[in-house]
C-alpha atoms as a PDB file:
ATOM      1  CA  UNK A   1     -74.177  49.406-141.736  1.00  0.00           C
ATOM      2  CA  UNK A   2     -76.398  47.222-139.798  1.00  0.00           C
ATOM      3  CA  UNK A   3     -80.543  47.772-140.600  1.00  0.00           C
ATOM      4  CA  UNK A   4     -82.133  47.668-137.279  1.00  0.00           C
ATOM      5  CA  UNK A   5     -85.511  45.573-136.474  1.00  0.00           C
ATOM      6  CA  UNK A   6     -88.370  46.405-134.937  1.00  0.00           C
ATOM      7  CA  UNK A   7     -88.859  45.745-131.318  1.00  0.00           C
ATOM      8  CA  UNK A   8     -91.477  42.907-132.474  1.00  0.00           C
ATOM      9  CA  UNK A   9     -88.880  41.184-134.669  1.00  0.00           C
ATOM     10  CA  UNK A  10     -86.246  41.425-131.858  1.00  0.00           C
ATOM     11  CA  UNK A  11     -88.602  39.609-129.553  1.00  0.00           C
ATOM     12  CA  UNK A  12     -89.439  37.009-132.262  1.00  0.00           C
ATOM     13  CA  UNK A  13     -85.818  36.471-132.422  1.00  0.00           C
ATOM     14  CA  UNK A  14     -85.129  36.296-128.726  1.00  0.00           C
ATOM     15  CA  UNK A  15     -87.939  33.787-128.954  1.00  0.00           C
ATOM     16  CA  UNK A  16     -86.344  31.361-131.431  1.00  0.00           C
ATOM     17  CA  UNK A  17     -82.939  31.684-129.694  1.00  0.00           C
ATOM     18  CA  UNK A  18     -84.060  32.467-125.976  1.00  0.00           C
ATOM     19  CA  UNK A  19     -81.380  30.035-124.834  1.00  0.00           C
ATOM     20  CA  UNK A  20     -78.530  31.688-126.496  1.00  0.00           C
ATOM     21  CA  UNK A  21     -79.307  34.884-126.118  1.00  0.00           C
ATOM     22  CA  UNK A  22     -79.610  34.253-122.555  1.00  0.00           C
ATOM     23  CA  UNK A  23     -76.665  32.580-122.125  1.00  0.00           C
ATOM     24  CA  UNK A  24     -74.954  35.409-124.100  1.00  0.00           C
ATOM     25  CA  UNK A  25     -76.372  37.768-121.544  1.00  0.00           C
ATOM     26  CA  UNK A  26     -75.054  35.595-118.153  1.00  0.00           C
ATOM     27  CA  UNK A  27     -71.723  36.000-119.454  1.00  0.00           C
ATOM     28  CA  UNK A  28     -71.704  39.807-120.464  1.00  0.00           C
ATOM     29  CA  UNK A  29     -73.460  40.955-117.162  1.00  0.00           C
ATOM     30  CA  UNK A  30     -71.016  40.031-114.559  1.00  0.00           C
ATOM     31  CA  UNK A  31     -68.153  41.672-116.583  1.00  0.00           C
ATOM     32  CA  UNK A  32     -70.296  44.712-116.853  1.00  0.00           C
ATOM     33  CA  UNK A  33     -71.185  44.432-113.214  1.00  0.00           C
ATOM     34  CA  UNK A  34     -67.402  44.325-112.242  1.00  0.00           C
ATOM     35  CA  UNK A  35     -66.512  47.628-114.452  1.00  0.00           C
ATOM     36  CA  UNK A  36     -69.394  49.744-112.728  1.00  0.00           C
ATOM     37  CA  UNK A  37     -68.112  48.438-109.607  1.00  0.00           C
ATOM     38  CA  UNK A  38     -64.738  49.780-110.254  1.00  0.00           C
ATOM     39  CA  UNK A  39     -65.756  53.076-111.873  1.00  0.00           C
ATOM     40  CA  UNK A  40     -67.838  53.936-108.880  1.00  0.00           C
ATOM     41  CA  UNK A  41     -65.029  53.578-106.575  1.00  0.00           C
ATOM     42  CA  UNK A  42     -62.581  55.279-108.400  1.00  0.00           C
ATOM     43  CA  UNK A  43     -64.840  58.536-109.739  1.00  0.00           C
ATOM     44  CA  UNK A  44     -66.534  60.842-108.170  1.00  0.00           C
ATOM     45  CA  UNK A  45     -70.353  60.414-107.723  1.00  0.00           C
ATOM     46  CA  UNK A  46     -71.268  62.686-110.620  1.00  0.00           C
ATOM     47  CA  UNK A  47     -68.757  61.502-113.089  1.00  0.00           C
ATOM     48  CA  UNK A  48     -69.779  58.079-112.284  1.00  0.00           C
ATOM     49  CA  UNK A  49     -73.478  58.708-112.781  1.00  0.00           C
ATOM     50  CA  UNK A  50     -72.691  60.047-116.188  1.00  0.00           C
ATOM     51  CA  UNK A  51     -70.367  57.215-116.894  1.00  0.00           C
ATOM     52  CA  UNK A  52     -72.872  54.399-115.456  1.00  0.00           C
ATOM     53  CA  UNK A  53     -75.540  56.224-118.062  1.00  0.00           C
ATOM     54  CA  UNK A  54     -73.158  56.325-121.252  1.00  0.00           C
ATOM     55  CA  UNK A  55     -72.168  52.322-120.097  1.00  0.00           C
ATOM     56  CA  UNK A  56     -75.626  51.217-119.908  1.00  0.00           C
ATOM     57  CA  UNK A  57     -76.501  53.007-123.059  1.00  0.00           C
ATOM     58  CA  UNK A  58     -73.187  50.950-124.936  1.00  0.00           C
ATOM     59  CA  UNK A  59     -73.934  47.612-123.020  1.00  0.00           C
ATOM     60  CA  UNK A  60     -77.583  47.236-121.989  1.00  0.00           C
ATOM     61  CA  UNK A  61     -80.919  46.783-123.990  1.00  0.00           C
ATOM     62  CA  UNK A  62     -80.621  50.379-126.291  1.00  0.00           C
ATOM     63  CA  UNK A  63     -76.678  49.388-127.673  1.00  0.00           C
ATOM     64  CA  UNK A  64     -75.119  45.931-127.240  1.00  0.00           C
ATOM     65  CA  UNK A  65     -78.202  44.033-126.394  1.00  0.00           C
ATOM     66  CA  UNK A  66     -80.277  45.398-128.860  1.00  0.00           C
ATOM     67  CA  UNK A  67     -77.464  44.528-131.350  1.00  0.00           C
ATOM     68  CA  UNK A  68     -77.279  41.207-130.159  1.00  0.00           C
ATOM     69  CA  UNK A  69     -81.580  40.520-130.979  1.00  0.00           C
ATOM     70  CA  UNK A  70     -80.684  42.373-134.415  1.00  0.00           C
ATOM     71  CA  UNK A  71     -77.843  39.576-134.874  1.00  0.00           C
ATOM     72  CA  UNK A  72     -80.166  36.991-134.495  1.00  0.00           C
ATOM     73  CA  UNK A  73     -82.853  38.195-136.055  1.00  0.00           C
ATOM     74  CA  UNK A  74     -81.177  38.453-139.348  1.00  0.00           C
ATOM     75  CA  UNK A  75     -79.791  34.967-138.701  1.00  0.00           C
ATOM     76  CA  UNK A  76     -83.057  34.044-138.507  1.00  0.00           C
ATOM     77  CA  UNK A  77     -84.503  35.809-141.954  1.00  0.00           C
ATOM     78  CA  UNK A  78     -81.583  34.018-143.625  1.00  0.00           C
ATOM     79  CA  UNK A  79     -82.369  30.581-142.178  1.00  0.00           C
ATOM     80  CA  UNK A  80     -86.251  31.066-143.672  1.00  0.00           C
ATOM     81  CA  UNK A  81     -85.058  32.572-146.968  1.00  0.00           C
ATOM     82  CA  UNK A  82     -82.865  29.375-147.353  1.00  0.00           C
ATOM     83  CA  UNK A  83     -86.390  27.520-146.498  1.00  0.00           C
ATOM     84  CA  UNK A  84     -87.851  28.764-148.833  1.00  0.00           C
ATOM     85  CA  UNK A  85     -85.640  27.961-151.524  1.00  0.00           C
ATOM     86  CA  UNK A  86     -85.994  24.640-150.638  1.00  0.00           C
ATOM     87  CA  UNK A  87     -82.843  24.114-148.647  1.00  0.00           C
ATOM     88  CA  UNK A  88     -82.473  22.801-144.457  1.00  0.00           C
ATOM     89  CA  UNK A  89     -84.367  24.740-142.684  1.00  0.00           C
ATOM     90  CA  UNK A  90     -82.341  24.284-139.073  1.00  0.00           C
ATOM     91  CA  UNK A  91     -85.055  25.883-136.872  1.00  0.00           C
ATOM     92  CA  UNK A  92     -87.134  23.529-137.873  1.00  0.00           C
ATOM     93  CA  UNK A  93     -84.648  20.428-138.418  1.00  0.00           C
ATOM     94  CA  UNK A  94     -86.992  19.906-141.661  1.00  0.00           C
ATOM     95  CA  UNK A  95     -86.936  20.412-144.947  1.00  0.00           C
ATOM     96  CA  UNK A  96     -89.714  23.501-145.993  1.00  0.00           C
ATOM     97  CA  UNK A  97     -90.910  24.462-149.531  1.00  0.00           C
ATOM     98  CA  UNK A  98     -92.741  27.543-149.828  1.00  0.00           C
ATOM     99  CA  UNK A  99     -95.625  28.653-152.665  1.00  0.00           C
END
């Protein structure tokens, strides 16, 4: 089960890996776009308001986007434990030793 982050550590890790995450999002949107596009003109307009809610709920910022941040957010916790144990820290292209 994945342990979900606060919405503080999501935007620190949408922070360190704005790019990416970005990026991430340009491609998923215009697939998402084309699927509401088709659902609205093949449902009625009450099924497809329930449909477009449920879809934003799996896709958008509360399911696959939030997942996403949570992804790279515990990428990012590994990255500074390994920094701290002395290894590459990546983020930083340095090498970090913590007290």
């Amino acid at each position: 089960m994945t342990k979900h982050h606060s919405y503080k550590e999501m935007v620190r890790a949408f922070n360190q890996y704005p790019t990416m995450l970005q990026q991430i999002n340009e491609l998923i949107n215009p697939h998402k776009n084309r699927i509401l596009q088709v659902a609205q003109s093949a449902l009625p307009e009450s099924q497809f308001s329930a449909f477009k809610k449920l879809f934003l709920d799996e896709f958008g910022q509360k399911g696959l986007e939030s997942e996403l941040a949570n992804l790279f957010t515990n990428e990012s916790n590994n990255q500074h434990h390994m920094a701290g144990n002395g290894q590459e820290d990546i983020t930083q292209g340095r090498r970090c030793h913590h007290d």
